[in-house]
C-alpha atoms as a PDB file:
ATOM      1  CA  UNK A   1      12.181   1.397 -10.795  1.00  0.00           C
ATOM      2  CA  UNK A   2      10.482   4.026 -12.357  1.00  0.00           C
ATOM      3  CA  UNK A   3       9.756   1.876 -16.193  1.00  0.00           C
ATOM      4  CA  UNK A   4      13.943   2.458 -16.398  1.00  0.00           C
ATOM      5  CA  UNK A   5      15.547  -0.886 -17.560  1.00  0.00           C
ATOM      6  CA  UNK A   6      19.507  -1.524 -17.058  1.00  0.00           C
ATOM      7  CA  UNK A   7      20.767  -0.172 -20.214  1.00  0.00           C
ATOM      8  CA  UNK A   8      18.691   2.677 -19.896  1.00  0.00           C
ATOM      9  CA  UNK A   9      19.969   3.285 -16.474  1.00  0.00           C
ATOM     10  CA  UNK A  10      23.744   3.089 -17.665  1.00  0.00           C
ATOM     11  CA  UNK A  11      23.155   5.391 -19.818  1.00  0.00           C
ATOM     12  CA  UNK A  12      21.910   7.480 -17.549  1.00  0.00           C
ATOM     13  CA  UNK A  13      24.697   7.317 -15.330  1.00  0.00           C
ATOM     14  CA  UNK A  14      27.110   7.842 -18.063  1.00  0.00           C
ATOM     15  CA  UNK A  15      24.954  11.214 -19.121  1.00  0.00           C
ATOM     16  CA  UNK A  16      25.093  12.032 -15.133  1.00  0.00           C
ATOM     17  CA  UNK A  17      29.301  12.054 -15.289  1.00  0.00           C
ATOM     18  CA  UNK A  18      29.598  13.804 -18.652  1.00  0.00           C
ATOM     19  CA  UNK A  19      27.582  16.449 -17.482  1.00  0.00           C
ATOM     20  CA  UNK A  20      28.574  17.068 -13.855  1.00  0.00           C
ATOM     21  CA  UNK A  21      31.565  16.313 -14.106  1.00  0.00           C
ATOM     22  CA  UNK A  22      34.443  13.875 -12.317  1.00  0.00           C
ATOM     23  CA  UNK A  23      35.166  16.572  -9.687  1.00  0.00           C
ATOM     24  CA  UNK A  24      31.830  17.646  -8.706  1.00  0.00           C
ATOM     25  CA  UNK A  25      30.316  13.920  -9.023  1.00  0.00           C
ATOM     26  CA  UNK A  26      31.144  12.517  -5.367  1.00  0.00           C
ATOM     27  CA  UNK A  27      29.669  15.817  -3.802  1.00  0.00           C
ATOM     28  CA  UNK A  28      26.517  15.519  -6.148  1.00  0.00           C
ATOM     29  CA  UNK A  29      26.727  11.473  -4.993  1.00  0.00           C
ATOM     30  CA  UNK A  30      27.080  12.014  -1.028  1.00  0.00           C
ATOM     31  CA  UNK A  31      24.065  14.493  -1.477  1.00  0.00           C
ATOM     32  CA  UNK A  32      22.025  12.511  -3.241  1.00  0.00           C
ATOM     33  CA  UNK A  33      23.091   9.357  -0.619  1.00  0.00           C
ATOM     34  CA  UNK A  34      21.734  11.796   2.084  1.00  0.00           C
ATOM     35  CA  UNK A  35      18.670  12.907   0.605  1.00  0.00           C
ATOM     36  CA  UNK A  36      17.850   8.706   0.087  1.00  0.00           C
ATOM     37  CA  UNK A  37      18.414   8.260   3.905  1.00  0.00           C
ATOM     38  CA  UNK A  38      16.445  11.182   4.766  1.00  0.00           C
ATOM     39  CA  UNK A  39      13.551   9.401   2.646  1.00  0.00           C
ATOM     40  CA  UNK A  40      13.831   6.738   4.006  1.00  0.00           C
ATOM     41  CA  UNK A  41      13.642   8.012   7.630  1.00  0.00           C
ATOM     42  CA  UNK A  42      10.726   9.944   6.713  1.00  0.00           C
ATOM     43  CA  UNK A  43       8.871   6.968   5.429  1.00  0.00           C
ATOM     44  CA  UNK A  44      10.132   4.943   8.680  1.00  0.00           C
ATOM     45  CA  UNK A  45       8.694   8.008  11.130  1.00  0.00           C
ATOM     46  CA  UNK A  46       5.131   7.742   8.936  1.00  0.00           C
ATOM     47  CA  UNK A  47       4.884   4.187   9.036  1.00  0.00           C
ATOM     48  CA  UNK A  48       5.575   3.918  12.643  1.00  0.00           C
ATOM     49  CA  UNK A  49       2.698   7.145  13.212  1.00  0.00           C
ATOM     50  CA  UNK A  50       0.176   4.820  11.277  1.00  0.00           C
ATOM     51  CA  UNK A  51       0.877   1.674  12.980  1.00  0.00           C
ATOM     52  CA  UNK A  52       0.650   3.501  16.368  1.00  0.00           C
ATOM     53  CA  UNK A  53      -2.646   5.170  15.042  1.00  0.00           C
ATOM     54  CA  UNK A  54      -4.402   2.659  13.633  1.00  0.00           C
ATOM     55  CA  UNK A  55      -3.685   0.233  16.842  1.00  0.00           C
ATOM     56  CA  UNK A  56      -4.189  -3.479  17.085  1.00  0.00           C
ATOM     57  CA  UNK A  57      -7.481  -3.327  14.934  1.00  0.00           C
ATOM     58  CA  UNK A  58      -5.644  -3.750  11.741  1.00  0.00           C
ATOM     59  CA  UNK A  59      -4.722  -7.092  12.829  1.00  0.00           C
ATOM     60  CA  UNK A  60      -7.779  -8.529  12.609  1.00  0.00           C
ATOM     61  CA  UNK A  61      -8.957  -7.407   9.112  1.00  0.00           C
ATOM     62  CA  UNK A  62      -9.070 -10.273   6.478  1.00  0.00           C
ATOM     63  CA  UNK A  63      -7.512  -8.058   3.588  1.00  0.00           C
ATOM     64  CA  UNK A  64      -8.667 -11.556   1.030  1.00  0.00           C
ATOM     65  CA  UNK A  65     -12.032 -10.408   1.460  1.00  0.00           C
ATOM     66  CA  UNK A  66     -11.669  -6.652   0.548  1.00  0.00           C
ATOM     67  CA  UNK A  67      -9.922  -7.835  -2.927  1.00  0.00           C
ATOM     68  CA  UNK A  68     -11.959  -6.530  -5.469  1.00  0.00           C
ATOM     69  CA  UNK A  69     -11.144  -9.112  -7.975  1.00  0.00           C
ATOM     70  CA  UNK A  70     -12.964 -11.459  -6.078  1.00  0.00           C
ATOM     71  CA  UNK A  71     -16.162  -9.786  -7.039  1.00  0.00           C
ATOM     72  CA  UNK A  72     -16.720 -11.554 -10.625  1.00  0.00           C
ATOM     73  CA  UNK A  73     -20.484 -10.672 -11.571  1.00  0.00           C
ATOM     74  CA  UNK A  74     -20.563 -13.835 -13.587  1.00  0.00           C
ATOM     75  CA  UNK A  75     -20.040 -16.022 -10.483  1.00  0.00           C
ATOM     76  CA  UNK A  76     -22.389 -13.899  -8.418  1.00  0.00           C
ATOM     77  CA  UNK A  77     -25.044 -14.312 -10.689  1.00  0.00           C
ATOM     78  CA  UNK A  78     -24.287 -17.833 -10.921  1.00  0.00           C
ATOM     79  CA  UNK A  79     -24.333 -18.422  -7.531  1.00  0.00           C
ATOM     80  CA  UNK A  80     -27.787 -16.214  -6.818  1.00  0.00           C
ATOM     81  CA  UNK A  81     -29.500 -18.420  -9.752  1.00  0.00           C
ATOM     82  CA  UNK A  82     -28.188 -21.908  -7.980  1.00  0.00           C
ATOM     83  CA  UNK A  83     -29.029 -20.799  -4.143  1.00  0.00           C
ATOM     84  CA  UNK A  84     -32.578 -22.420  -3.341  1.00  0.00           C
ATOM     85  CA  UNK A  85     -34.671 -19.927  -1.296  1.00  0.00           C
ATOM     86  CA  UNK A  86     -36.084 -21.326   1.921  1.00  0.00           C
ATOM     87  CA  UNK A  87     -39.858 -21.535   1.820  1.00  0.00           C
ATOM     88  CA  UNK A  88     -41.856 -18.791   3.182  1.00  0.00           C
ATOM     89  CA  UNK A  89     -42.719 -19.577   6.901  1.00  0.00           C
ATOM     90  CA  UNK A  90     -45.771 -17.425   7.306  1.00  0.00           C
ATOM     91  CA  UNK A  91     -48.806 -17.471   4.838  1.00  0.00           C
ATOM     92  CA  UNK A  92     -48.425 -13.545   2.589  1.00  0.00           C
ATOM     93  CA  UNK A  93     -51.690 -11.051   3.027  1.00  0.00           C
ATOM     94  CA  UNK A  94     -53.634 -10.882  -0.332  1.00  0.00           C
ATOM     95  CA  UNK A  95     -52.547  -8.352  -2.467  1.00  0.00           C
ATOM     96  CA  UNK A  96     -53.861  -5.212  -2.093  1.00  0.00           C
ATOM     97  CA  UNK A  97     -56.459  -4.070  -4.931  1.00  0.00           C
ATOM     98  CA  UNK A  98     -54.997  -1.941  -7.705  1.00  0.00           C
ATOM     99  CA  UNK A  99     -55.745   2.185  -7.303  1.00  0.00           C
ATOM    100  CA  UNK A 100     -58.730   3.007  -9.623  1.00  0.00           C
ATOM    101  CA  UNK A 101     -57.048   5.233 -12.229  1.00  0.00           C
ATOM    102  CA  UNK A 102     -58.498   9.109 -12.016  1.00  0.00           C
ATOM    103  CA  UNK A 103     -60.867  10.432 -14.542  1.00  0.00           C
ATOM    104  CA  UNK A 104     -60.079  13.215 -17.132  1.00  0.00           C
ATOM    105  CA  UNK A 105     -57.496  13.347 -19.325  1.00  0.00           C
ATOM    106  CA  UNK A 106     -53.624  12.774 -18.483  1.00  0.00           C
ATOM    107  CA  UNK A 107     -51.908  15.809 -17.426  1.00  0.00           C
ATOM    108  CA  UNK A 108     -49.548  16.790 -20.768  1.00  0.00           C
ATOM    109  CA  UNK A 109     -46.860  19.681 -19.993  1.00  0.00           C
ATOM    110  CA  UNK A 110     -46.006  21.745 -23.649  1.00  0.00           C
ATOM    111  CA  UNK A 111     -42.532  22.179 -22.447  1.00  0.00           C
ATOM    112  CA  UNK A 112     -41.347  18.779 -21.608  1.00  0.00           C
ATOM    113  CA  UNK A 113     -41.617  17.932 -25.377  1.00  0.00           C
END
């Protein structure tokens, strides 16, 4: 809760009643119960307005295959070097013959430089 162990906690707590006070404390302590339930209602009434947006769909999603940490390049690469390719099916065209290169010199811009 919030990186606070139990003896930090305590402490705390102990801070809370020295400087509130006994006779203020249950009226600080009913509010703060209130504001906790109101939370809590607030996160029920989202929750609820998602589900009932997002339908049935969600359902179906296979959340395992969205994991990122799945994704390990070493094993993709792996497994792309290891796959055998299935042999071409049609015979390729010959390659095309290379562009003859222009005459003159190479175009040369001062600025770039």
């Amino acid at each position: 809760m919030f990186g606070i162990n139990g003896a930090e906690f305590v402490v705390l707590l102990v801070v809370a009643v020295i400087i509130i006070g006994p006779e203020r404390l249950p009226r600080y302590a009913e509010q703060l119960g209130g504001f906790v339930r109101s939370a809590r209602g607030y996160v029920r009434d989202a929750k609820a307005r998602v589900d009932a947006e997002i339908g049935e769909e969600i359902g179906d999603v296979d959340w395992s295959k969205l994991d990122p940490r799945q994704y390990d390049p070493r094993r993709i690469v792996r497994e792309a070097l290891l796959d055998d390719e299935p042999a071409p099916t049609r015979v390729q065209p010959p390659p095309a013959p290379a562009p003859t290169a222009p005459v003159g010199p190479a175009p040369f811009d001062d600025e770039a430089t």
